[in-house]
N, C-alpha and C. Protein backbone atom coordinates (compact mmCIF):
# COMPACT_ATOMS: atom_id res chain seq x y z
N UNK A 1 -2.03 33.79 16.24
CA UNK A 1 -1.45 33.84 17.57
C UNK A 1 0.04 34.20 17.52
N UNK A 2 0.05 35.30 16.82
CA UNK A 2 1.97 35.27 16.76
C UNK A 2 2.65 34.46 16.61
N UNK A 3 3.48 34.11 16.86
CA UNK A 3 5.14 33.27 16.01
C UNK A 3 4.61 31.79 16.76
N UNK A 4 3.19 31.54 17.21
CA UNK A 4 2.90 30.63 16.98
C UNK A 4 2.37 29.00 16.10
N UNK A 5 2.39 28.10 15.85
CA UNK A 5 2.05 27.30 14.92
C UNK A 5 0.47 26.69 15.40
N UNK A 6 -0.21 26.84 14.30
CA UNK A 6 -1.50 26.50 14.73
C UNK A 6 -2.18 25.15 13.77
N UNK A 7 -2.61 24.11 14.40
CA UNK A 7 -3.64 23.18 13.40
C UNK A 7 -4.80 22.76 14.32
N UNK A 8 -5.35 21.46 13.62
CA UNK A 8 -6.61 21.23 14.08
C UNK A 8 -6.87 20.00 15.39
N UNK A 9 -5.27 19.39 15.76
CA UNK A 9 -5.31 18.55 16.22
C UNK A 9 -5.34 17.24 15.81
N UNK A 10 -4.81 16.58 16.57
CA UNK A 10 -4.74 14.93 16.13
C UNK A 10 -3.16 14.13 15.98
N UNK A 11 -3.16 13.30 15.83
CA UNK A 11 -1.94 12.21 15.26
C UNK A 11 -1.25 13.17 14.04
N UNK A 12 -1.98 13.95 13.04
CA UNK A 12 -1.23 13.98 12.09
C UNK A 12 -0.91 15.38 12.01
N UNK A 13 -1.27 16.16 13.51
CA UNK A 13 -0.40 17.80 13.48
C UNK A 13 0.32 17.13 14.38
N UNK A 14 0.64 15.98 15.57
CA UNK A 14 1.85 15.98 16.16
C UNK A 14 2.73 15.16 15.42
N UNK A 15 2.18 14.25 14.30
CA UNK A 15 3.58 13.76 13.07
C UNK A 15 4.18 14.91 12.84
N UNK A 16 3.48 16.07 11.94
CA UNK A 16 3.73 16.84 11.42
C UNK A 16 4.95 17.85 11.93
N UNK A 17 4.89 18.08 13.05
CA UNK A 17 5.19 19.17 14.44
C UNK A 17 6.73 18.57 14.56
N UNK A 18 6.26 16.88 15.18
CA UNK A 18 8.00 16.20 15.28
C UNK A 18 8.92 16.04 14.03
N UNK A 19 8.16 16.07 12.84
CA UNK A 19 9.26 15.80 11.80
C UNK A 19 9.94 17.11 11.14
N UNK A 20 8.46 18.41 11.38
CA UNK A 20 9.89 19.51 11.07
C UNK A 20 10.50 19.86 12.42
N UNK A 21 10.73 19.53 13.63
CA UNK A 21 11.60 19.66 14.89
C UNK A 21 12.90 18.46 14.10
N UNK A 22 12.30 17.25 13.70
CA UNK A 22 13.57 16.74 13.19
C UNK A 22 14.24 17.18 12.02
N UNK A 23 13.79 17.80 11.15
CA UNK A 23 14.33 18.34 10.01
C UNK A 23 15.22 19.95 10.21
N UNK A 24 13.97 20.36 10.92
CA UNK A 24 15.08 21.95 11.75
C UNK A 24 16.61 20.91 12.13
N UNK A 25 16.25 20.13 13.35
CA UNK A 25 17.61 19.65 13.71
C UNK A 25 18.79 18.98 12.85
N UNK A 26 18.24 18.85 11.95
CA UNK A 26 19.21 18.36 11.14
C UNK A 26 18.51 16.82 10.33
N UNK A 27 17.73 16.22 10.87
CA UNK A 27 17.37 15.05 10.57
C UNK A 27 16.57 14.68 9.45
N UNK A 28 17.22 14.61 8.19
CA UNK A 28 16.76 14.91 6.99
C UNK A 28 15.92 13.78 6.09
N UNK A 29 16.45 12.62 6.79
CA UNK A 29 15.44 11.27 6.39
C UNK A 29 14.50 11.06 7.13
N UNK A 30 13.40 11.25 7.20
CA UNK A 30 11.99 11.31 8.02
C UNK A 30 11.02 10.43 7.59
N UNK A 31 10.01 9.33 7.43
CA UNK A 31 10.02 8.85 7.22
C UNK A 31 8.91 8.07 8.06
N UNK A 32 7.96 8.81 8.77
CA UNK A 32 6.91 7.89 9.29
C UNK A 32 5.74 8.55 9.13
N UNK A 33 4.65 7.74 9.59
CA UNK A 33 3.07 7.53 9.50
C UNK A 33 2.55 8.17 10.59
N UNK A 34 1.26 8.57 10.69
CA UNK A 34 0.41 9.08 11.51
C UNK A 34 -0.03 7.52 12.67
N UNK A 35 0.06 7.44 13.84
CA UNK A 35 -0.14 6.32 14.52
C UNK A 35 0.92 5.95 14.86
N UNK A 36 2.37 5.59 13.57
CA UNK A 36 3.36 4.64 13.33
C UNK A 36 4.03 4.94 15.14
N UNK A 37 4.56 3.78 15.43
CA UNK A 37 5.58 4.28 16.90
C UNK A 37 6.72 4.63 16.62
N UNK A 38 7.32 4.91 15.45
CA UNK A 38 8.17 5.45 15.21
C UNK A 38 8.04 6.77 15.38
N UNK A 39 6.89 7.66 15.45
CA UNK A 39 6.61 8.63 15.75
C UNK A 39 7.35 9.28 17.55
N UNK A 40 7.20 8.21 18.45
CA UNK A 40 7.20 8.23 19.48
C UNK A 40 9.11 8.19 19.74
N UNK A 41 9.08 7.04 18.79
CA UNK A 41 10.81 6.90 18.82
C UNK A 41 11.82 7.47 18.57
N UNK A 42 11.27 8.65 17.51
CA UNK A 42 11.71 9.86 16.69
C UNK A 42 11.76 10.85 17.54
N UNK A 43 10.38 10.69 18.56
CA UNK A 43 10.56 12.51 19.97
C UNK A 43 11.36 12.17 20.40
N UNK A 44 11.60 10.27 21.11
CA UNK A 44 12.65 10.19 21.95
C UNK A 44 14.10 10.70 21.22
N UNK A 45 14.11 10.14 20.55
CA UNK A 45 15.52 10.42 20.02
C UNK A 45 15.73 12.35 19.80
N UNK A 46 14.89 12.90 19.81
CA UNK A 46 14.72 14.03 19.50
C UNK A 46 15.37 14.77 20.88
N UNK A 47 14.65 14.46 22.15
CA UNK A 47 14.93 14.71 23.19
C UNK A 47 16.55 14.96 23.61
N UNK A 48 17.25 14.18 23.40
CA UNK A 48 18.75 14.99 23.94
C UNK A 48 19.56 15.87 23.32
N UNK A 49 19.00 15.94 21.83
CA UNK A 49 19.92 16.47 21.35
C UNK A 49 19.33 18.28 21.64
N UNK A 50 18.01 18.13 21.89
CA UNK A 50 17.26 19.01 22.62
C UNK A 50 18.05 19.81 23.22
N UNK A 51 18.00 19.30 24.00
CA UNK A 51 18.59 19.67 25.58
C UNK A 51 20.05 19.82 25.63
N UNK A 52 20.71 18.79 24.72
CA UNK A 52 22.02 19.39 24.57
C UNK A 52 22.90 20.51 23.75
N UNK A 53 21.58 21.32 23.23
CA UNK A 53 22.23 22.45 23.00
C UNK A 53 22.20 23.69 23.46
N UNK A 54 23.35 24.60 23.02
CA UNK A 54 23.02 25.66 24.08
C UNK A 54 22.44 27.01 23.48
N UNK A 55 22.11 26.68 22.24
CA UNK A 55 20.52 27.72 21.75
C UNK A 55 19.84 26.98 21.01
N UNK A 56 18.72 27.70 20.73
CA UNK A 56 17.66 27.02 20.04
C UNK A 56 17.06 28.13 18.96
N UNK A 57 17.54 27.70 17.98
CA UNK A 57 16.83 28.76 17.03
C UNK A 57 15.28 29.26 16.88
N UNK A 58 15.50 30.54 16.37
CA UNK A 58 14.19 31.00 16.14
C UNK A 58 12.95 30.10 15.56
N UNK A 59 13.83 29.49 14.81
CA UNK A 59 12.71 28.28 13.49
C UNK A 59 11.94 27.60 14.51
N UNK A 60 13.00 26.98 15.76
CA UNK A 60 12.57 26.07 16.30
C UNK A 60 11.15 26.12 17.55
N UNK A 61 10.85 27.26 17.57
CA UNK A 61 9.85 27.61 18.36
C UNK A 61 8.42 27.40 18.41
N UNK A 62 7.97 27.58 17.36
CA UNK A 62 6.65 27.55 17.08
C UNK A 62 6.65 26.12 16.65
N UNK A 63 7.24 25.53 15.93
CA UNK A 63 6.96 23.52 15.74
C UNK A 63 6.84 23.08 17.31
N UNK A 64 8.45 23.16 18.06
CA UNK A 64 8.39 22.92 19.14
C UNK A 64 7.22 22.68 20.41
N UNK A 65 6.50 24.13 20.43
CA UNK A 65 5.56 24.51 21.01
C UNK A 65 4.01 23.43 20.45
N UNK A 66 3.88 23.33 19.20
CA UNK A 66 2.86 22.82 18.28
C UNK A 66 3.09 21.17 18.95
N UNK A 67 4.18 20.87 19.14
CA UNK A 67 4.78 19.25 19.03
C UNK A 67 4.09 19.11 20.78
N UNK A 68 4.50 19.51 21.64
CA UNK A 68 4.21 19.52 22.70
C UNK A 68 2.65 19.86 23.05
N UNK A 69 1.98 20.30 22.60
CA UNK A 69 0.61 20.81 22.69
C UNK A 69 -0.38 19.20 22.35
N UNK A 70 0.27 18.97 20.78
CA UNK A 70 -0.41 17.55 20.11
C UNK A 70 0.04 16.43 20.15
N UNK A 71 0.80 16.52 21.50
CA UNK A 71 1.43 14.91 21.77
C UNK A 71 0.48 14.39 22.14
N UNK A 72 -0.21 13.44 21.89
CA UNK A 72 -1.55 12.91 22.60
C UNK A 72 -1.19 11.94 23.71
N UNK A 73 0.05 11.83 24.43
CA UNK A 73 0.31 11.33 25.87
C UNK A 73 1.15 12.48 26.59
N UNK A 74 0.14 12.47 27.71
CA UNK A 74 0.78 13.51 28.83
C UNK A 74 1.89 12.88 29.47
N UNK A 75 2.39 11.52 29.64
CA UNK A 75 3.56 11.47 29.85
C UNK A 75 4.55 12.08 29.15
N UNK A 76 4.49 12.62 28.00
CA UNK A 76 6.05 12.91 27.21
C UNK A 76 5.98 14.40 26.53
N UNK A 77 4.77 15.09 26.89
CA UNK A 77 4.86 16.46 26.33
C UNK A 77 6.08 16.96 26.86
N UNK A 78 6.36 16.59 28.20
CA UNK A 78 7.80 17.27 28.82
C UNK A 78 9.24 17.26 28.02
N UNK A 79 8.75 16.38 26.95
CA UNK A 79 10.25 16.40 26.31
C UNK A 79 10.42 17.83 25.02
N UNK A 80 9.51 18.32 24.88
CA UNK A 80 9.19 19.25 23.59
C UNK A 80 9.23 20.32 24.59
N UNK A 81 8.08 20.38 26.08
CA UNK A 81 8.57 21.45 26.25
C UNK A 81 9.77 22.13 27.47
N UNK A 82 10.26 21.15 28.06
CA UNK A 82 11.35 21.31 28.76
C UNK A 82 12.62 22.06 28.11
N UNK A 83 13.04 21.43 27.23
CA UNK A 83 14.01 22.31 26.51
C UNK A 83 13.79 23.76 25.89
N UNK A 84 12.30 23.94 25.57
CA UNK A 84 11.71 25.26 24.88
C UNK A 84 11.88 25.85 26.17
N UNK A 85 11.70 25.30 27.50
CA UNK A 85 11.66 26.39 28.58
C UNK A 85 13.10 26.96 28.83
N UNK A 86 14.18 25.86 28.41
CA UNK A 86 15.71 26.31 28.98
C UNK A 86 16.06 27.57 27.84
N UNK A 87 15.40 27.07 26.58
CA UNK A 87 16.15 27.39 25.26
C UNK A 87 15.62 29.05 24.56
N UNK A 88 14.23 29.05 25.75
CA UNK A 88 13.80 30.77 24.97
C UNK A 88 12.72 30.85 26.25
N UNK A 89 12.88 30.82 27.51
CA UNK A 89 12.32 30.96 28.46
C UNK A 89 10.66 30.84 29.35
N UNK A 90 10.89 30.41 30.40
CA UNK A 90 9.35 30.20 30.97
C UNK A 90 8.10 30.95 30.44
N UNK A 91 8.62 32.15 30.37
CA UNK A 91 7.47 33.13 30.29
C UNK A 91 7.02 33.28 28.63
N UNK A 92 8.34 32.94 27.82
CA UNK A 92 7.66 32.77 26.05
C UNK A 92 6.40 31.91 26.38
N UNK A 93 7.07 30.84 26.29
CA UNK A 93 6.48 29.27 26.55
C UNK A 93 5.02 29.19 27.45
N UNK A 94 4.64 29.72 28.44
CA UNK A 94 3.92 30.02 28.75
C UNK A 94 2.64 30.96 28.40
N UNK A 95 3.38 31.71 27.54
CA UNK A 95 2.45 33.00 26.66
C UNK A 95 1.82 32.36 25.28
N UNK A 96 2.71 31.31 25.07
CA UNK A 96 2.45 30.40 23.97
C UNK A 96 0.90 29.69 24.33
N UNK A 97 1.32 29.06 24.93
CA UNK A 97 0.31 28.49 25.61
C UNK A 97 -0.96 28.98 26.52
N UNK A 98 -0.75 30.09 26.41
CA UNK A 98 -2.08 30.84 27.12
C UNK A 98 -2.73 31.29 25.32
N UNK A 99 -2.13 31.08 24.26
CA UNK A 99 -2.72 31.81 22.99
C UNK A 99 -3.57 30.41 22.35
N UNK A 100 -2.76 29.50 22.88
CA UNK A 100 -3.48 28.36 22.71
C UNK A 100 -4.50 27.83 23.17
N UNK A 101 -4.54 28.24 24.68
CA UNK A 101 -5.95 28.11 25.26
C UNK A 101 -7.07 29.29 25.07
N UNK A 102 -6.48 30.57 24.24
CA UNK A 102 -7.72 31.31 24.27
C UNK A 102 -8.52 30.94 22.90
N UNK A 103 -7.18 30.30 21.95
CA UNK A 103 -8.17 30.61 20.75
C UNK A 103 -8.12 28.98 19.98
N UNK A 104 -7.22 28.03 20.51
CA UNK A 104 -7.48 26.72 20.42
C UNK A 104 -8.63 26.03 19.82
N UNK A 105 -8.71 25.22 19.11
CA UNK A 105 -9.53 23.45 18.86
C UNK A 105 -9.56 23.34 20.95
N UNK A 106 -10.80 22.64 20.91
CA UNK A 106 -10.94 21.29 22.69
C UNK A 106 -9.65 20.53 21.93
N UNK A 107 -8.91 19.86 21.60
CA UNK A 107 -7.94 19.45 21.21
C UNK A 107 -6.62 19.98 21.90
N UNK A 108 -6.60 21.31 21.41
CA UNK A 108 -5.45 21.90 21.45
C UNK A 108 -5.31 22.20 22.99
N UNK A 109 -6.82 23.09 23.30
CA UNK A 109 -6.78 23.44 24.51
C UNK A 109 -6.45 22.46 25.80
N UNK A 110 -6.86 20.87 25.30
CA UNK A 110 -6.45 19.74 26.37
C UNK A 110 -5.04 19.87 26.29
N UNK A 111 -4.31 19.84 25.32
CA UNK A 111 -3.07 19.71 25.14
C UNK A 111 -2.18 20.97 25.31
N UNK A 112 -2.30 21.94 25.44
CA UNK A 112 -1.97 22.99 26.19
C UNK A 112 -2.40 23.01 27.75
N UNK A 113 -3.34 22.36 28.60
CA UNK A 113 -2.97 22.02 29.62
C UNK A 113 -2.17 21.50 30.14
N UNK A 114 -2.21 20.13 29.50
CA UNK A 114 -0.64 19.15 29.43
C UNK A 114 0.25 19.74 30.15
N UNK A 115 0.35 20.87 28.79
CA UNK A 115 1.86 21.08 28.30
C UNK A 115 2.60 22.49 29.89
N UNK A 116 1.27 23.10 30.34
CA UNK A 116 1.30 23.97 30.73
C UNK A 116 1.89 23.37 32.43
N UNK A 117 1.20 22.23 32.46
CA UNK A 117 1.84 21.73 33.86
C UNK A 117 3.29 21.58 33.82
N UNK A 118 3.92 21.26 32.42
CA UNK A 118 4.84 20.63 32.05
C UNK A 118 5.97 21.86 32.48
N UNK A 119 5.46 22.97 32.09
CA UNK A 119 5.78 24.58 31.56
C UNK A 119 6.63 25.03 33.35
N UNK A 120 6.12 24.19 34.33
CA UNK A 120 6.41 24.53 35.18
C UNK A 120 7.66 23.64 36.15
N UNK A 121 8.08 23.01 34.94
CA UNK A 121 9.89 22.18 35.18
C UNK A 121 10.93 23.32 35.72
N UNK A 122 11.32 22.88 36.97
CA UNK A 122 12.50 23.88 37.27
C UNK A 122 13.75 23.46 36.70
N UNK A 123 14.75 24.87 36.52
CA UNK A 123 15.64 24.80 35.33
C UNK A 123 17.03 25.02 36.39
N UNK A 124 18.00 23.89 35.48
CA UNK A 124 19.43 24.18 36.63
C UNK A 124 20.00 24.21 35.79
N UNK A 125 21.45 24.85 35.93
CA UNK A 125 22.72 25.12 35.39
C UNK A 125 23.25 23.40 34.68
N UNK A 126 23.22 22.40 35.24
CA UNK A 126 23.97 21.54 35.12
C UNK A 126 22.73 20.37 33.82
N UNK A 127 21.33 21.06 33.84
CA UNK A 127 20.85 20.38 32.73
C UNK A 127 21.06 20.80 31.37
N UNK A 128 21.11 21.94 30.93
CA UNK A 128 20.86 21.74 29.80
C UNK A 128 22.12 23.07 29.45
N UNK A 129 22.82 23.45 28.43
CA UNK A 129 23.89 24.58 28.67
C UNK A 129 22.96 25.62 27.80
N UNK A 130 21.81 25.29 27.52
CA UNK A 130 21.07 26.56 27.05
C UNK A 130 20.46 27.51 28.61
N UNK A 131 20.77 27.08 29.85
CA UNK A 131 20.49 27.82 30.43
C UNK A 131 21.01 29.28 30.81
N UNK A 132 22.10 29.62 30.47
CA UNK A 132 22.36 30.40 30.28
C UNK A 132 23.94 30.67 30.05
N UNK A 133 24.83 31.71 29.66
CA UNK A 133 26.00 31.73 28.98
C UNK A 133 27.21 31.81 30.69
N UNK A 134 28.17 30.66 30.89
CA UNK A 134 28.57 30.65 31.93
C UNK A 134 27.76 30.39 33.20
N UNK A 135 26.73 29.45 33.03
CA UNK A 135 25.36 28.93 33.97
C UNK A 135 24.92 29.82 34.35
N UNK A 136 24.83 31.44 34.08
CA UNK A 136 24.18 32.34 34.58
C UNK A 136 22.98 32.75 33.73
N UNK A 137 21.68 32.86 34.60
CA UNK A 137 20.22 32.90 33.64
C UNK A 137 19.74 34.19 33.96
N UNK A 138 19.45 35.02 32.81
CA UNK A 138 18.81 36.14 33.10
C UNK A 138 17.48 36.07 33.73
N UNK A 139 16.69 36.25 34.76
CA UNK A 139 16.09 36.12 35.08
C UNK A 139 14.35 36.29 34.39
N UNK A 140 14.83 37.36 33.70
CA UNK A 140 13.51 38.00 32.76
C UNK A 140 12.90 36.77 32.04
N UNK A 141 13.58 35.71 31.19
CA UNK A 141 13.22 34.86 30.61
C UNK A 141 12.18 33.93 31.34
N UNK A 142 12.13 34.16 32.87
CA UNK A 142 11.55 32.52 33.48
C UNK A 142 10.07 33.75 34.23
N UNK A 143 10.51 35.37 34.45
CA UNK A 143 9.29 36.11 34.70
C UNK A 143 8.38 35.51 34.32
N UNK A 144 6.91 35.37 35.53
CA UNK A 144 5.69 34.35 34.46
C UNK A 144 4.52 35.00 35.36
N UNK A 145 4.57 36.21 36.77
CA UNK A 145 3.53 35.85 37.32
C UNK A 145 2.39 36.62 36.62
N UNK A 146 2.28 37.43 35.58
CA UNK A 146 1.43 38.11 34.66
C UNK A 146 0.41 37.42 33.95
N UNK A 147 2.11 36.49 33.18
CA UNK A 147 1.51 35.21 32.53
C UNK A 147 0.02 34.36 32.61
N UNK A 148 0.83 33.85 34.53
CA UNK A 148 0.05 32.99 35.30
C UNK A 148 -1.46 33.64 34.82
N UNK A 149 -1.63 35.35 35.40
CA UNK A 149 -2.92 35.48 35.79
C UNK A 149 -3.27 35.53 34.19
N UNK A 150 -2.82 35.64 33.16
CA UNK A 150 -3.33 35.37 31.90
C UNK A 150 -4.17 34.44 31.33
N UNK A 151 -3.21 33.33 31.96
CA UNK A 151 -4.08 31.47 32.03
C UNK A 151 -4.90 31.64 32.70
N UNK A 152 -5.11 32.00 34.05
CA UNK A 152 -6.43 32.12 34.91
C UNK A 152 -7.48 32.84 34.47
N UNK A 153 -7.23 33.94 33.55
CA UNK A 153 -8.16 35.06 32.88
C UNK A 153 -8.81 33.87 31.45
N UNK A 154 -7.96 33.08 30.85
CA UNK A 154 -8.04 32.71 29.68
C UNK A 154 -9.05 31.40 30.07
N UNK A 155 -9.08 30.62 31.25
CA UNK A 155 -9.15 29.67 31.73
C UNK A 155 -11.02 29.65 32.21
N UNK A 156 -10.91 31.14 32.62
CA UNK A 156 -11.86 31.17 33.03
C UNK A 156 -12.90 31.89 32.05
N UNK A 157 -12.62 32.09 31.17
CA UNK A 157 -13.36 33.14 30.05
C UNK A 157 -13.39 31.18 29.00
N UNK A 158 -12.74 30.52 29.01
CA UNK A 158 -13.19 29.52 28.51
C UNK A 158 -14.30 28.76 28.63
N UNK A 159 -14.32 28.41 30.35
CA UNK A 159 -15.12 27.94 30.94
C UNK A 159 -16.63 28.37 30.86
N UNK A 160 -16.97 29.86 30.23
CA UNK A 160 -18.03 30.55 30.43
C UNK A 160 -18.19 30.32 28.77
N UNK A 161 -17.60 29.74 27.84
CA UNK A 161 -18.16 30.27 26.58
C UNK A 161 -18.34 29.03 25.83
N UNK A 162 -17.82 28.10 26.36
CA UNK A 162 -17.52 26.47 25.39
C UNK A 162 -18.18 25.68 26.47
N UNK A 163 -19.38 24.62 25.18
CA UNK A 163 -20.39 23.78 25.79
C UNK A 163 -19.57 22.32 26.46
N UNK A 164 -18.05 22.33 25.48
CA UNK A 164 -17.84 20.42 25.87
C UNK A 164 -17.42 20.45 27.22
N UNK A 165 -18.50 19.70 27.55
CA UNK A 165 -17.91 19.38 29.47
C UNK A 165 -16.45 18.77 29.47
N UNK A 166 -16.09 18.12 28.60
CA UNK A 166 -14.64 17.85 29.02
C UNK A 166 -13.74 18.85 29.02
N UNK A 167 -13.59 19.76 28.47
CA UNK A 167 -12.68 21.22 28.30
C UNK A 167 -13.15 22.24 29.49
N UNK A 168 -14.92 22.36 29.82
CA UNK A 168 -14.91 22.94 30.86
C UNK A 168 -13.77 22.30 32.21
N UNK A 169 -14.53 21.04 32.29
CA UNK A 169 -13.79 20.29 33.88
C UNK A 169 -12.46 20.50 33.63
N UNK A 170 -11.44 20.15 32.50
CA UNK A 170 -10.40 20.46 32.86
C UNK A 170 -9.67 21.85 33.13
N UNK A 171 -10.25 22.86 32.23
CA UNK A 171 -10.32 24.15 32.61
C UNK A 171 -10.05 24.39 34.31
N UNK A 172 -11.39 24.17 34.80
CA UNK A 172 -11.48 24.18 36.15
C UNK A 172 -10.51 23.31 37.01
N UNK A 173 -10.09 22.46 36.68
CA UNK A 173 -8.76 21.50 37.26
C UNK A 173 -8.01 22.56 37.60
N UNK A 174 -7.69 23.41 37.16
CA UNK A 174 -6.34 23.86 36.67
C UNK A 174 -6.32 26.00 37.63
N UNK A 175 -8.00 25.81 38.03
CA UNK A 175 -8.18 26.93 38.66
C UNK A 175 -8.05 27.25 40.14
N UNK A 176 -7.33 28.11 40.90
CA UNK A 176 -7.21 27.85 42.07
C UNK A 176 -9.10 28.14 43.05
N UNK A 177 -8.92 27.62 44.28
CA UNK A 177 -10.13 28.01 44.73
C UNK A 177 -10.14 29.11 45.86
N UNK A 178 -9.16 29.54 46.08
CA UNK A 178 -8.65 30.67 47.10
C UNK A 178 -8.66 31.85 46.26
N UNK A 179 -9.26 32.67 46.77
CA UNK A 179 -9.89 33.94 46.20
C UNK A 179 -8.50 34.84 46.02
N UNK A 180 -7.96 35.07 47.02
CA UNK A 180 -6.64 35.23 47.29
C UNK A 180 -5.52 35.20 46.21
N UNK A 181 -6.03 34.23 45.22
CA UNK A 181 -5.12 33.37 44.26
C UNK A 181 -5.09 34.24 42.85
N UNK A 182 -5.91 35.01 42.89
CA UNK A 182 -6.27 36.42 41.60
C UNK A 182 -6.24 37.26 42.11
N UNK A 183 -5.86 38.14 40.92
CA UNK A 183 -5.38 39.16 41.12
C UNK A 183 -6.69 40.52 41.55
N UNK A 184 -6.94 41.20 41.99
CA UNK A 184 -7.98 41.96 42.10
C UNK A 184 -8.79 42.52 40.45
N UNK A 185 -8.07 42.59 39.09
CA UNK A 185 -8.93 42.81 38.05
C UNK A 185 -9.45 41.28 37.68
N UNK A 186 -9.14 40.33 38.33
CA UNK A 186 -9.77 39.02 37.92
C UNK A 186 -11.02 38.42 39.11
N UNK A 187 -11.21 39.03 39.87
CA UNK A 187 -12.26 38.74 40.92
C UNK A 187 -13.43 39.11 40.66
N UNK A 188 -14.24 39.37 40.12
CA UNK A 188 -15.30 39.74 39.43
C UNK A 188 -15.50 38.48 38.65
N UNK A 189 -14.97 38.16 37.63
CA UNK A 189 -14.95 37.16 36.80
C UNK A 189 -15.07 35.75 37.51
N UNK A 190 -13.87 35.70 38.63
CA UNK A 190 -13.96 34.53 39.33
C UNK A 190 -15.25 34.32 40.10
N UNK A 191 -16.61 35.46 39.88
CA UNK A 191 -17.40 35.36 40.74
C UNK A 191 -18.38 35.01 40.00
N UNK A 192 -18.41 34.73 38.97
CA UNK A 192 -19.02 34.31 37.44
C UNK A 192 -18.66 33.22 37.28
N UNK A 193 -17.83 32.53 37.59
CA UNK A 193 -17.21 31.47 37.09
C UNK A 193 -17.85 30.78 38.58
N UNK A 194 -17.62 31.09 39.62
CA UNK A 194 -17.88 30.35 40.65
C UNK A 194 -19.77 30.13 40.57
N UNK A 195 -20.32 31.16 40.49
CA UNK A 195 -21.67 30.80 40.30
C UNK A 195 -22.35 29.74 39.26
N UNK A 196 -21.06 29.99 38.18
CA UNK A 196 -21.99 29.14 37.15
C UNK A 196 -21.59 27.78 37.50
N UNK A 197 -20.44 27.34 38.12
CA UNK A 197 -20.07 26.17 38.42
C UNK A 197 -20.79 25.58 39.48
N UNK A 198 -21.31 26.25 40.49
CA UNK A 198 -22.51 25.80 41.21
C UNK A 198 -23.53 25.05 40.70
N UNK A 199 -23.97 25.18 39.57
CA UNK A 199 -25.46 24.67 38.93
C UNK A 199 -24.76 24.23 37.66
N UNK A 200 -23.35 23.33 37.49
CA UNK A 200 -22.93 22.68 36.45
C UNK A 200 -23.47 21.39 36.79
N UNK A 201 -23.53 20.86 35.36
CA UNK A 201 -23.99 19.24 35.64
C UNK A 201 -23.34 18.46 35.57
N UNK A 202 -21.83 18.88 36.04
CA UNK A 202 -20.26 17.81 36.06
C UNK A 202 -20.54 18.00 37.42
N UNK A 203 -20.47 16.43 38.43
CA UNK A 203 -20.04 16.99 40.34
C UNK A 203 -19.07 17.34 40.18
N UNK A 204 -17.66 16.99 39.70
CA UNK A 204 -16.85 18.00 39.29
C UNK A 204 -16.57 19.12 39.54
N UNK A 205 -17.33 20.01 38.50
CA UNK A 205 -17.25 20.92 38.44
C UNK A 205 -18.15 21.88 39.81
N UNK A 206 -18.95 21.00 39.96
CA UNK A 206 -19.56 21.54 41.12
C UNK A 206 -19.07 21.46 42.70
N UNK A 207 -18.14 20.20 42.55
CA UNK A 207 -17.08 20.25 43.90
C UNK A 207 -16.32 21.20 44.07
N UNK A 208 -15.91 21.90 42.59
CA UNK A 208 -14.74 22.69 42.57
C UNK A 208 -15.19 23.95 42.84
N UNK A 209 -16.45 24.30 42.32
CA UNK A 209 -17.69 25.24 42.66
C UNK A 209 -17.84 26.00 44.38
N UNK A 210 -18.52 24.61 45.09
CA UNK A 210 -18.65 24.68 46.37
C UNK A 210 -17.36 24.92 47.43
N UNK A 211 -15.81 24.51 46.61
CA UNK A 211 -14.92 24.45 47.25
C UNK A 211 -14.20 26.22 47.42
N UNK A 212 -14.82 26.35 45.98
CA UNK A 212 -14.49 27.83 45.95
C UNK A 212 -15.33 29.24 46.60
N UNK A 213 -16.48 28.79 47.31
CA UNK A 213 -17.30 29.19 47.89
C UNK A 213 -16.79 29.44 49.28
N UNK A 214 -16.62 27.99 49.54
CA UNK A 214 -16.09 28.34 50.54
C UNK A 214 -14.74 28.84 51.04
N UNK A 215 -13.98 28.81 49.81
CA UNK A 215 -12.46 29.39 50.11
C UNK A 215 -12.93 30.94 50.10
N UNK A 216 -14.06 31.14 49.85
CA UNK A 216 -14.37 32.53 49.46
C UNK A 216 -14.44 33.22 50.76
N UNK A 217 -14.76 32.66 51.70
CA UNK A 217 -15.07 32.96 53.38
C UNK A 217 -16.58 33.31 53.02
């Protein structure tokens, strides 16, 4: 997946992920376990110095991205990827994460949902000074609506090919039901996706089904 970092999931690719983010940063005594809460104490601490800089190296991208994907609490993926969004822009970060949901572990792909809600933190001058040089942000960096229909293309080509009902339903969480909402080369597909979700055996998935039916007019 390009200058992406890829594993299999679990406790011991997001140890892995936070301790070279702490070692990129400088933090050279490292020093915990898979489980340990020091794991947790280590992102925190990780977090400002994050954000308080005003670039982010190349190195730091692909761990970054990896760390945030295999945090296994959706409360705190925002700390891995908030700063990746100030520090090398919405639309990387987002592309990241659409490579993750096409070719992902159910692991990864839960955790690239996460991360993807996360992906959508708005960015100000006064948070972080990686936003741009003299608070001014090139705009190109946060460009995403391509992106978007990428995840929706990726989202929905998931949904049609992988048996675990938990990766389908969340898939579908994450899909709009307004026809309106794709782009015209993705409507075809969405009409595949809507049928098969009709006769899924998640109500779920079948609420989301019927809802899209009817957003359909």
């Amino acid at each position: 997946m390009g200058d992406e970092v890829r594993s299999g999931g679990g406790a011991g690719d997001f140890l892995e992920a936070v301790t070279e983010v702490a070692r990129l940063l400088g933090y050279e005594e490292v020093a915990v376990r898979p489980g340990d809460r020091q794991v947790r104490h280590l992102a925190h601490a990780l977090r400002g110095p994050l954000l308080g800089r005003a670039a982010l190296g190349e190195e730091l991208f692909a761990p970054l991205m990896a760390a945030a994907v295999h945090d296994p609490d959706p409360s705190f993926c925002r700390w891995f990827v908030e700063p990746a969004v100030y520090g090398y822009g919405r639309r990387r970060v987002m592309a990241a994460l659409v490579a993750y949901l096409r070719t992902g572990t159910d692991a990864e792909r839960a955790g690239a949902e996460r991360a993807w809600y996360c992906a959508h933190v708005p960015v100000r001058p006064d948070r972080s000074p990686a936003y741009g040089p003299g608070g001014v942000r090139d705009p190109a960096l946060d460009a995403s609506r391509d992106v978007q229909d990428d995840w929706l293309e990726a989202s929905m080509r998931v949904f049609a090919e992988v048996a675990d009902p938990g990766t389908r339903r969340r898939v579908v969480r994450w899909l709009p039901t307004s026809r309106e909402a794709y782009p015209p080369r993705l409507r075809a597909l969405l009409d595949r996706t809507r049928a098969s979700a009709r006769d899924d055996p998640d109500p779920y998935v079948r609420g989301w089904g019927a809802s899209a039916d009817r957003d359909a007019g």
